[in-house]
PDB file of N, CA and C in Angstrom:
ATOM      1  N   UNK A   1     -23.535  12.838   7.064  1.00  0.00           N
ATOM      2  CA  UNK A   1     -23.131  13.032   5.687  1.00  0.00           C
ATOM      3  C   UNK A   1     -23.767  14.332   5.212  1.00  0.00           C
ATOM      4  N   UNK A   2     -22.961  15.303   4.472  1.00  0.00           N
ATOM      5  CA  UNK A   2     -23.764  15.766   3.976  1.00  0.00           C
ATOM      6  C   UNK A   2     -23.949  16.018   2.613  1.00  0.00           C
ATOM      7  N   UNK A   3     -24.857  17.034   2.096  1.00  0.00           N
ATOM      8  CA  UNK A   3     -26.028  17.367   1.244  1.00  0.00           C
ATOM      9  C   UNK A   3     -25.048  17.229  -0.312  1.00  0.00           C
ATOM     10  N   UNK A   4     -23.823  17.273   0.118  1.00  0.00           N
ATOM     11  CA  UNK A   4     -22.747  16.970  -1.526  1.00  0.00           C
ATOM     12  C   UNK A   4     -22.005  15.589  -1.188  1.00  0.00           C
ATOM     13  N   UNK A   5     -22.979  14.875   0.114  1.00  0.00           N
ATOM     14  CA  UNK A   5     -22.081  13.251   0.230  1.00  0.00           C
ATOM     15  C   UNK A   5     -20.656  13.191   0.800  1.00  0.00           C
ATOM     16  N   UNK A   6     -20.187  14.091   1.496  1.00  0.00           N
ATOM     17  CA  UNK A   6     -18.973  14.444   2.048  1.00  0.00           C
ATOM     18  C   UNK A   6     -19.286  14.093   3.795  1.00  0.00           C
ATOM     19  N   UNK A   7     -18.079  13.006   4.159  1.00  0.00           N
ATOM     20  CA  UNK A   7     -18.299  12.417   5.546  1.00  0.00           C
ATOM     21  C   UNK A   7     -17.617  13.334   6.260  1.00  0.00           C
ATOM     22  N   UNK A   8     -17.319  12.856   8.035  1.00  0.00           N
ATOM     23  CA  UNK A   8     -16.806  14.023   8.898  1.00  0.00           C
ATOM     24  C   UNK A   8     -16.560  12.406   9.271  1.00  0.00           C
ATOM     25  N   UNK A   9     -15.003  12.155   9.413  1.00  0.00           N
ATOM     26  CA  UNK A   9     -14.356  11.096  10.248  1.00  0.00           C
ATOM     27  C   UNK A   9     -13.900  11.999  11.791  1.00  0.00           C
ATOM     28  N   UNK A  10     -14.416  10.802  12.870  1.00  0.00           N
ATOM     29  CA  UNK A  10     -14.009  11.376  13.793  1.00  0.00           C
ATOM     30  C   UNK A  10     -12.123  11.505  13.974  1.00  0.00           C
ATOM     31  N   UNK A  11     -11.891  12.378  14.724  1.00  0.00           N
ATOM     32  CA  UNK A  11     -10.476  12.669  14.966  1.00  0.00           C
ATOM     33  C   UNK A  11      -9.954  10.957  15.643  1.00  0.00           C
ATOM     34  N   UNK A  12     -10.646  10.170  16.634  1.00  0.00           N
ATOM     35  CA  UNK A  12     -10.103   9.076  16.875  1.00  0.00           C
ATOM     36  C   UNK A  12      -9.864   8.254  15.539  1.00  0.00           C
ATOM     37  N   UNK A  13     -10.860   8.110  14.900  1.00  0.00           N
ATOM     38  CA  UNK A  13     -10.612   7.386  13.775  1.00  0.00           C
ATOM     39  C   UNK A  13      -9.554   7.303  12.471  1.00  0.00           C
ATOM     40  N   UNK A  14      -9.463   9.264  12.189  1.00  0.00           N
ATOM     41  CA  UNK A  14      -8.896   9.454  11.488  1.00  0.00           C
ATOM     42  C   UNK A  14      -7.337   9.738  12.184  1.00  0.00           C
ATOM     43  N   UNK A  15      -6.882   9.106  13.405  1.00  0.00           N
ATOM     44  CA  UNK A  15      -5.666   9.160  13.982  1.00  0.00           C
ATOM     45  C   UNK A  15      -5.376   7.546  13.494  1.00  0.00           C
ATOM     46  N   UNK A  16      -5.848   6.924  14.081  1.00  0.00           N
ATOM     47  CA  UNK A  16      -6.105   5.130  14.149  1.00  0.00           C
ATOM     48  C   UNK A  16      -5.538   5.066  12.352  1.00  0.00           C
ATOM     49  N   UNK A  17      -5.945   5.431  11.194  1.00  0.00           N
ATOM     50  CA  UNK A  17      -5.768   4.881  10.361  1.00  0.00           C
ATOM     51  C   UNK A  17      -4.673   6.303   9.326  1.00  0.00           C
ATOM     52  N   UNK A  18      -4.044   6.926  10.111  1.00  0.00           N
ATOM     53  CA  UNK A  18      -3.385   7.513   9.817  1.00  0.00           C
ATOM     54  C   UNK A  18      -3.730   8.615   8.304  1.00  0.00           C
ATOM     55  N   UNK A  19      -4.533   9.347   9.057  1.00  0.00           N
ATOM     56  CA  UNK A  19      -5.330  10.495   7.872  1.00  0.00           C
ATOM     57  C   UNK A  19      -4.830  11.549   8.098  1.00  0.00           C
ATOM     58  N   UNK A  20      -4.532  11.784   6.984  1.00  0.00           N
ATOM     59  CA  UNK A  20      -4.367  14.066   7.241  1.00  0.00           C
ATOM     60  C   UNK A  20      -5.322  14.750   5.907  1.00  0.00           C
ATOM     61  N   UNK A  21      -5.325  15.650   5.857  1.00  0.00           N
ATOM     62  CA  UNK A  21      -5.832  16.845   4.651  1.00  0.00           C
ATOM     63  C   UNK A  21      -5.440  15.606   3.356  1.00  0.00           C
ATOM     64  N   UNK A  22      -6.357  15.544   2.598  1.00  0.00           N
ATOM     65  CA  UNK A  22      -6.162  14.800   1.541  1.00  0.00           C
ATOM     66  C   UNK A  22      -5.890  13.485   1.353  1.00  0.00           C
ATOM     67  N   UNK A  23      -6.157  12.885   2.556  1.00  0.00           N
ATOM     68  CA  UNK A  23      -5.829  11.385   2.235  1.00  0.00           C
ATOM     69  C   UNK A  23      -7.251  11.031   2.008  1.00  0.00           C
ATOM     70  N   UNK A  24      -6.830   9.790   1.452  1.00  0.00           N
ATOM     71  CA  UNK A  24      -8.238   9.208   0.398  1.00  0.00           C
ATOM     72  C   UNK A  24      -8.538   7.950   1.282  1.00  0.00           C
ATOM     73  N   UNK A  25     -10.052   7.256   1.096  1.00  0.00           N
ATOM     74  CA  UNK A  25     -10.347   6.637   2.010  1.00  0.00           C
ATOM     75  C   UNK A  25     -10.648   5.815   1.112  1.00  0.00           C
ATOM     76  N   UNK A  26     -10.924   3.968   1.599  1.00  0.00           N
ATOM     77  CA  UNK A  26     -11.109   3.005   0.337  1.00  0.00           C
ATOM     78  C   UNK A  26     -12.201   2.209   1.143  1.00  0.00           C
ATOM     79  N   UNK A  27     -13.437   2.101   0.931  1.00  0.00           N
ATOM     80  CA  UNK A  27     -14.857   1.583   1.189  1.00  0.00           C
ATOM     81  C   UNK A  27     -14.969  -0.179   0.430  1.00  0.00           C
ATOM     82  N   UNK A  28     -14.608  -1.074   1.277  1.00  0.00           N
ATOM     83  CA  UNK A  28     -14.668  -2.439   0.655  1.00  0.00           C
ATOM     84  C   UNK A  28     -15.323  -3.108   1.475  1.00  0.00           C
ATOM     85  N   UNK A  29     -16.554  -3.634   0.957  1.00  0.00           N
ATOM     86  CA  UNK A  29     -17.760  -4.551   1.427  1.00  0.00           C
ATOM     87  C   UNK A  29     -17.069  -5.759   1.483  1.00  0.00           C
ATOM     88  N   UNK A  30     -17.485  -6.529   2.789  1.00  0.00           N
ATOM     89  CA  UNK A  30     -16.699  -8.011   2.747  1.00  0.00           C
ATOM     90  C   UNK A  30     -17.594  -8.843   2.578  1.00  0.00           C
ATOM     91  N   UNK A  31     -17.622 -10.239   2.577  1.00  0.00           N
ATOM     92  CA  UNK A  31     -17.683 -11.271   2.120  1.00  0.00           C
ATOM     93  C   UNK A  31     -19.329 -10.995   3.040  1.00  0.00           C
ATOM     94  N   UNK A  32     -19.386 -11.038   4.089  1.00  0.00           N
ATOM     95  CA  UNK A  32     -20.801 -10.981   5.161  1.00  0.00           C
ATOM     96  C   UNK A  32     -21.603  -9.626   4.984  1.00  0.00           C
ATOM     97  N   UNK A  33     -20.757  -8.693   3.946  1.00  0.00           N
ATOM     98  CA  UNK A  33     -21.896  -7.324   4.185  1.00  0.00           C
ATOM     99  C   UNK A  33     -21.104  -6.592   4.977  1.00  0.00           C
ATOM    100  N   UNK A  34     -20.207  -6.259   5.474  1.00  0.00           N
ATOM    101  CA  UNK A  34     -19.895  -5.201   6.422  1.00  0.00           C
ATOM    102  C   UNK A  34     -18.912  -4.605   5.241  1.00  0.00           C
ATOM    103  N   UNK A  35     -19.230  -3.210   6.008  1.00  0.00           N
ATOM    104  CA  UNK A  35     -18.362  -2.352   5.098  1.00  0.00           C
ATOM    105  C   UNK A  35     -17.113  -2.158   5.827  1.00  0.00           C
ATOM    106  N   UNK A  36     -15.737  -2.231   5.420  1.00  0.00           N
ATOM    107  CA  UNK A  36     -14.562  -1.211   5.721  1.00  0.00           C
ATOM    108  C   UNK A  36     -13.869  -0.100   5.259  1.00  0.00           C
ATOM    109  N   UNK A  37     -13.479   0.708   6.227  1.00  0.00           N
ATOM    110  CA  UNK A  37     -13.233   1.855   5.396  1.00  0.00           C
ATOM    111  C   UNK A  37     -11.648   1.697   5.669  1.00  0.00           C
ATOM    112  N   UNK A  38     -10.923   2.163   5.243  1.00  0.00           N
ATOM    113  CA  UNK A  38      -9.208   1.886   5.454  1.00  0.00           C
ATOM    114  C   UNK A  38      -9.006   3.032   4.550  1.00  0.00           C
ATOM    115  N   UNK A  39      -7.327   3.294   4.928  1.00  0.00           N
ATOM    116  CA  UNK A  39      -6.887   4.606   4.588  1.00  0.00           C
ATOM    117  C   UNK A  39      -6.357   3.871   2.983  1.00  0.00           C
ATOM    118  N   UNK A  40      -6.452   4.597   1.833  1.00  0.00           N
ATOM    119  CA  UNK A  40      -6.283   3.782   0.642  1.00  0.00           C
ATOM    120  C   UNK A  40      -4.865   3.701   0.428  1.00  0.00           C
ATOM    121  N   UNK A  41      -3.972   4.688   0.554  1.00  0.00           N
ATOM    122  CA  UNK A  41      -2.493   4.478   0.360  1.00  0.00           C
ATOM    123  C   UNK A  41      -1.867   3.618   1.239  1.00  0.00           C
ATOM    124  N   UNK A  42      -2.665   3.050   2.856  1.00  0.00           N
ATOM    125  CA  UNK A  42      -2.155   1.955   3.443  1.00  0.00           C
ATOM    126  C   UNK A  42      -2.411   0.948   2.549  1.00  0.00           C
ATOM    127  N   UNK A  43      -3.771   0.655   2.070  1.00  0.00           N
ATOM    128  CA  UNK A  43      -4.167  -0.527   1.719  1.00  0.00           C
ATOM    129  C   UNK A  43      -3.801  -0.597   0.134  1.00  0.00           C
ATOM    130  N   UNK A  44      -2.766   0.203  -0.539  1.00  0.00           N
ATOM    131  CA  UNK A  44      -2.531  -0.023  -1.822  1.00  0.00           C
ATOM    132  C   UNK A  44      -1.122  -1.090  -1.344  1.00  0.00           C
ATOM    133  N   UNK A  45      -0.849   0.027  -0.234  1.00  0.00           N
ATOM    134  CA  UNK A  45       1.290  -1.047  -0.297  1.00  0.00           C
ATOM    135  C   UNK A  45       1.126  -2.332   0.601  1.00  0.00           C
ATOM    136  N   UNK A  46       0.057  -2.197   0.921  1.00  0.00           N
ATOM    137  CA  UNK A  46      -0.302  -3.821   2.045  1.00  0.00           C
ATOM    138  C   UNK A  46      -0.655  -4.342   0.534  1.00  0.00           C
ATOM    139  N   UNK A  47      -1.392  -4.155  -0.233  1.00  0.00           N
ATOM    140  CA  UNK A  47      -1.446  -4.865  -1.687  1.00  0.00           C
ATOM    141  C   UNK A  47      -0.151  -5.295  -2.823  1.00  0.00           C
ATOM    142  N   UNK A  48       0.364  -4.128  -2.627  1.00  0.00           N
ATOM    143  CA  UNK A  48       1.652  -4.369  -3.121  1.00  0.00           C
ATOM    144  C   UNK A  48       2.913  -5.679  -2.606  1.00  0.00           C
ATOM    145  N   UNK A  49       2.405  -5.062  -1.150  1.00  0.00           N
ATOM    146  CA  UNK A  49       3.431  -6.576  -0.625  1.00  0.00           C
ATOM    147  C   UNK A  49       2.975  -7.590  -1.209  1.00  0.00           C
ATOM    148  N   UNK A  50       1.286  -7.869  -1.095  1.00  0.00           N
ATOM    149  CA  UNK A  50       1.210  -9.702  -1.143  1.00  0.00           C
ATOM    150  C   UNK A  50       1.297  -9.830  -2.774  1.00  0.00           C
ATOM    151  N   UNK A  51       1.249  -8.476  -3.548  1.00  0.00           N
ATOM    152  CA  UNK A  51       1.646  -8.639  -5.200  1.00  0.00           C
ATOM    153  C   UNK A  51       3.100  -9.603  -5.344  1.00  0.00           C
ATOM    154  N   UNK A  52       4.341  -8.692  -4.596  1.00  0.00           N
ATOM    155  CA  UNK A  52       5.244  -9.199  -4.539  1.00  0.00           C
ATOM    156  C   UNK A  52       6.106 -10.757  -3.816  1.00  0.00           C
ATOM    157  N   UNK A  53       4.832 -11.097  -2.767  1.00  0.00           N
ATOM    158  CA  UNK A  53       5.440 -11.756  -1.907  1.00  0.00           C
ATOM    159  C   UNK A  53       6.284 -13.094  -2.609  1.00  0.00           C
ATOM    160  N   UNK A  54       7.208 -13.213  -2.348  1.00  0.00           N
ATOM    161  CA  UNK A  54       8.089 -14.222  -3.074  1.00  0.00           C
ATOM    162  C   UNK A  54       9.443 -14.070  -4.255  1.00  0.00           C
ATOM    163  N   UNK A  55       8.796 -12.545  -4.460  1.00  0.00           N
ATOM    164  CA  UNK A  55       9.708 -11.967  -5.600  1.00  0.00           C
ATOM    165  C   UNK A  55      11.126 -11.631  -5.431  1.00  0.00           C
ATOM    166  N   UNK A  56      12.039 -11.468  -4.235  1.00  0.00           N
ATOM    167  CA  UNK A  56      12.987 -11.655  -3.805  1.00  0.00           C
ATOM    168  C   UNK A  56      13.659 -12.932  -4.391  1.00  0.00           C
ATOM    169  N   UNK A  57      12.651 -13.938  -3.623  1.00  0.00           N
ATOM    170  CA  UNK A  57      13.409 -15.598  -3.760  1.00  0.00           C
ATOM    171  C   UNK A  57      13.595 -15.420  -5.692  1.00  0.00           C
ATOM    172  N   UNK A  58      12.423 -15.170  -6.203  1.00  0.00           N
ATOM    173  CA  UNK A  58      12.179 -15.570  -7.912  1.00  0.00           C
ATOM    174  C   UNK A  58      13.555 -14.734  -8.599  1.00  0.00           C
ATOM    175  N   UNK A  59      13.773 -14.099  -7.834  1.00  0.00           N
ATOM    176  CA  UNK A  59      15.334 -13.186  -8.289  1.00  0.00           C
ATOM    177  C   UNK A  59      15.921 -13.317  -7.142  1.00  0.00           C
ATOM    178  N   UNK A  60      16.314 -14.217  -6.371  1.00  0.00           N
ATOM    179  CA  UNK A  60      17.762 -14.441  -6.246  1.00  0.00           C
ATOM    180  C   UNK A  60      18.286 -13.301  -5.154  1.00  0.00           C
ATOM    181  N   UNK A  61      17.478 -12.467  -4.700  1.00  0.00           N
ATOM    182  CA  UNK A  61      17.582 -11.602  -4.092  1.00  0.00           C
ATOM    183  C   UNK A  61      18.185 -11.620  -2.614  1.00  0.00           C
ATOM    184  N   UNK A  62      19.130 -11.585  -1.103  1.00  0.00           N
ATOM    185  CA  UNK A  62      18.316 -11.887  -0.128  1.00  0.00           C
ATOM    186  C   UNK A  62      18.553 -10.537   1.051  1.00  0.00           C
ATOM    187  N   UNK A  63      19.650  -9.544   0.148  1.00  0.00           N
ATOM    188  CA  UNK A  63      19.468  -8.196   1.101  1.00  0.00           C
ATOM    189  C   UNK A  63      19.481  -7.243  -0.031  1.00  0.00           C
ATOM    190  N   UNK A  64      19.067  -6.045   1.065  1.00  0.00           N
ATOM    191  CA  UNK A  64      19.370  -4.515   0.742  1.00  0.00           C
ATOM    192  C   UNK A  64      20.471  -4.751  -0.527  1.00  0.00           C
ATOM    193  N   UNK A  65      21.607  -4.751  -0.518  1.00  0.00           N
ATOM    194  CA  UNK A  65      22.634  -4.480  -1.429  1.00  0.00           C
ATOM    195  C   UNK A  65      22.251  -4.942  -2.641  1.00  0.00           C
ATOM    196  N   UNK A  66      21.659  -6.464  -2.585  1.00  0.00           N
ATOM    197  CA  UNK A  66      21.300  -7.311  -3.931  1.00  0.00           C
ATOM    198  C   UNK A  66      20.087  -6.668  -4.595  1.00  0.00           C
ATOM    199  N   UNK A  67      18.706  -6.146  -3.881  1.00  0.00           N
ATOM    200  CA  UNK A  67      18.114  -5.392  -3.985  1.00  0.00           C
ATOM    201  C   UNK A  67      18.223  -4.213  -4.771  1.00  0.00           C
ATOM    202  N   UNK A  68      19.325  -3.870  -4.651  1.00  0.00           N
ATOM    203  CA  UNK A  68      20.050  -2.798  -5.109  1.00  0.00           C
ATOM    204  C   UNK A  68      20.562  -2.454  -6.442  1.00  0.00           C
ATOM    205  N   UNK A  69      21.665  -3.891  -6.548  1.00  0.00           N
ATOM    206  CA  UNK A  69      21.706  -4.105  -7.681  1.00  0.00           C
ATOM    207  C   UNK A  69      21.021  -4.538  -8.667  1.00  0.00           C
ATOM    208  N   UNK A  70      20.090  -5.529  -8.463  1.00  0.00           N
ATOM    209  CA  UNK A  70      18.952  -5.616  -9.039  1.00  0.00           C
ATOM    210  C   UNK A  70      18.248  -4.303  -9.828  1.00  0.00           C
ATOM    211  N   UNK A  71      18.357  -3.713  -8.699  1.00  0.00           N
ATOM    212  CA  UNK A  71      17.459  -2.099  -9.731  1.00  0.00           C
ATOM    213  C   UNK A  71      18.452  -1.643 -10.253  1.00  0.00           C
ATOM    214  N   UNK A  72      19.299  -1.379 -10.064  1.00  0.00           N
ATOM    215  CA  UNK A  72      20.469  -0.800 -10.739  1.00  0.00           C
ATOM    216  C   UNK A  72      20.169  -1.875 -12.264  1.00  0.00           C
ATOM    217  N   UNK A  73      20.659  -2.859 -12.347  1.00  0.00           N
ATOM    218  CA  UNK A  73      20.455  -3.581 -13.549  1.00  0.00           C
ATOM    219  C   UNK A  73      19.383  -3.437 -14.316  1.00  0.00           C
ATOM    220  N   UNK A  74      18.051  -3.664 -13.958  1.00  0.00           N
ATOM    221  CA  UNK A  74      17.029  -3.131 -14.652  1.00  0.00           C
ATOM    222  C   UNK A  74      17.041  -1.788 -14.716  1.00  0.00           C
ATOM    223  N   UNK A  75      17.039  -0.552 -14.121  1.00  0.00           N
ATOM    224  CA  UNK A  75      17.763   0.384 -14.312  1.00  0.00           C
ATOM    225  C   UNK A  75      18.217   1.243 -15.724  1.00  0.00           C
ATOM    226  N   UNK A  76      19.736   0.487 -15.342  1.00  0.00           N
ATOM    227  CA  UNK A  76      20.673   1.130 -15.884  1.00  0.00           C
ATOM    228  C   UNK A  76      21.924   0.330 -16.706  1.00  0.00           C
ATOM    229  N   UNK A  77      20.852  -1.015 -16.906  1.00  0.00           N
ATOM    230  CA  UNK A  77      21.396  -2.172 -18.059  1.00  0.00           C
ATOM    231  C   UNK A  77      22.490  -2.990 -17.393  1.00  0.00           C
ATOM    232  N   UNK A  78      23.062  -2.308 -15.640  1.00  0.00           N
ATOM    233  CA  UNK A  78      24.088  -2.240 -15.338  1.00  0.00           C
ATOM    234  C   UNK A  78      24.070  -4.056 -14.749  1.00  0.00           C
ATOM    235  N   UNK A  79      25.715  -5.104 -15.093  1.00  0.00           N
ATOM    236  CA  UNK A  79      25.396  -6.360 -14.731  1.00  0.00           C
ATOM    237  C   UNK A  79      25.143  -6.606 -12.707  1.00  0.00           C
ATOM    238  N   UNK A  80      24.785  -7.076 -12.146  1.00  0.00           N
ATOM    239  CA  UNK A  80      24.804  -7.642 -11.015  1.00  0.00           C
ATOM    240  C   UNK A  80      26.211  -8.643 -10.907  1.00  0.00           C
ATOM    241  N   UNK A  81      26.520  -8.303  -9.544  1.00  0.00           N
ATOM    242  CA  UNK A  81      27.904  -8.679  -9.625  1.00  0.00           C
ATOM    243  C   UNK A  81      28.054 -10.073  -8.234  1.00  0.00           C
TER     244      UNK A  81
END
């Protein structure tokens, strides 16, 4: 680490969790004390899924197209057909 707190991820590591120039890293202590570090924009949409999980069924949803319309309707007021 150095002297302004700035790490040096090794190149294996920062391949493994898919890093380039500017990706941000997310430091979460678990339940036993160990720290993880994970790439944060993975671990926002892995969050996002289990936000959503079910939200399809709760709207009626069950492909791409309905999906679709769905946003379209919230959207663009437009009805689902």
């Amino acid at each position: 680490m150095s002297v302004n707190g700035q790490l040096t991820v090794p190149v294996a590591i920062r391949r493994k969790l898919g890093l380039r120039e500017g990706s941000r890293l997310l430091f979460v202590e678990s339940a036993d004390g160990d720290v993880i570090i994970a790439n944060a924009a993975t671990a926002a949409i892995v969050q996002a899924q289990k936000a959503f999980s079910g939200a399809a069924r709760d709207f009626g949803v069950s492909n791409a197209d309905e999906v679709q319309a769905l946003v379209d309707e919230v959207r663009y007021g437009k009805e689902r057909t």
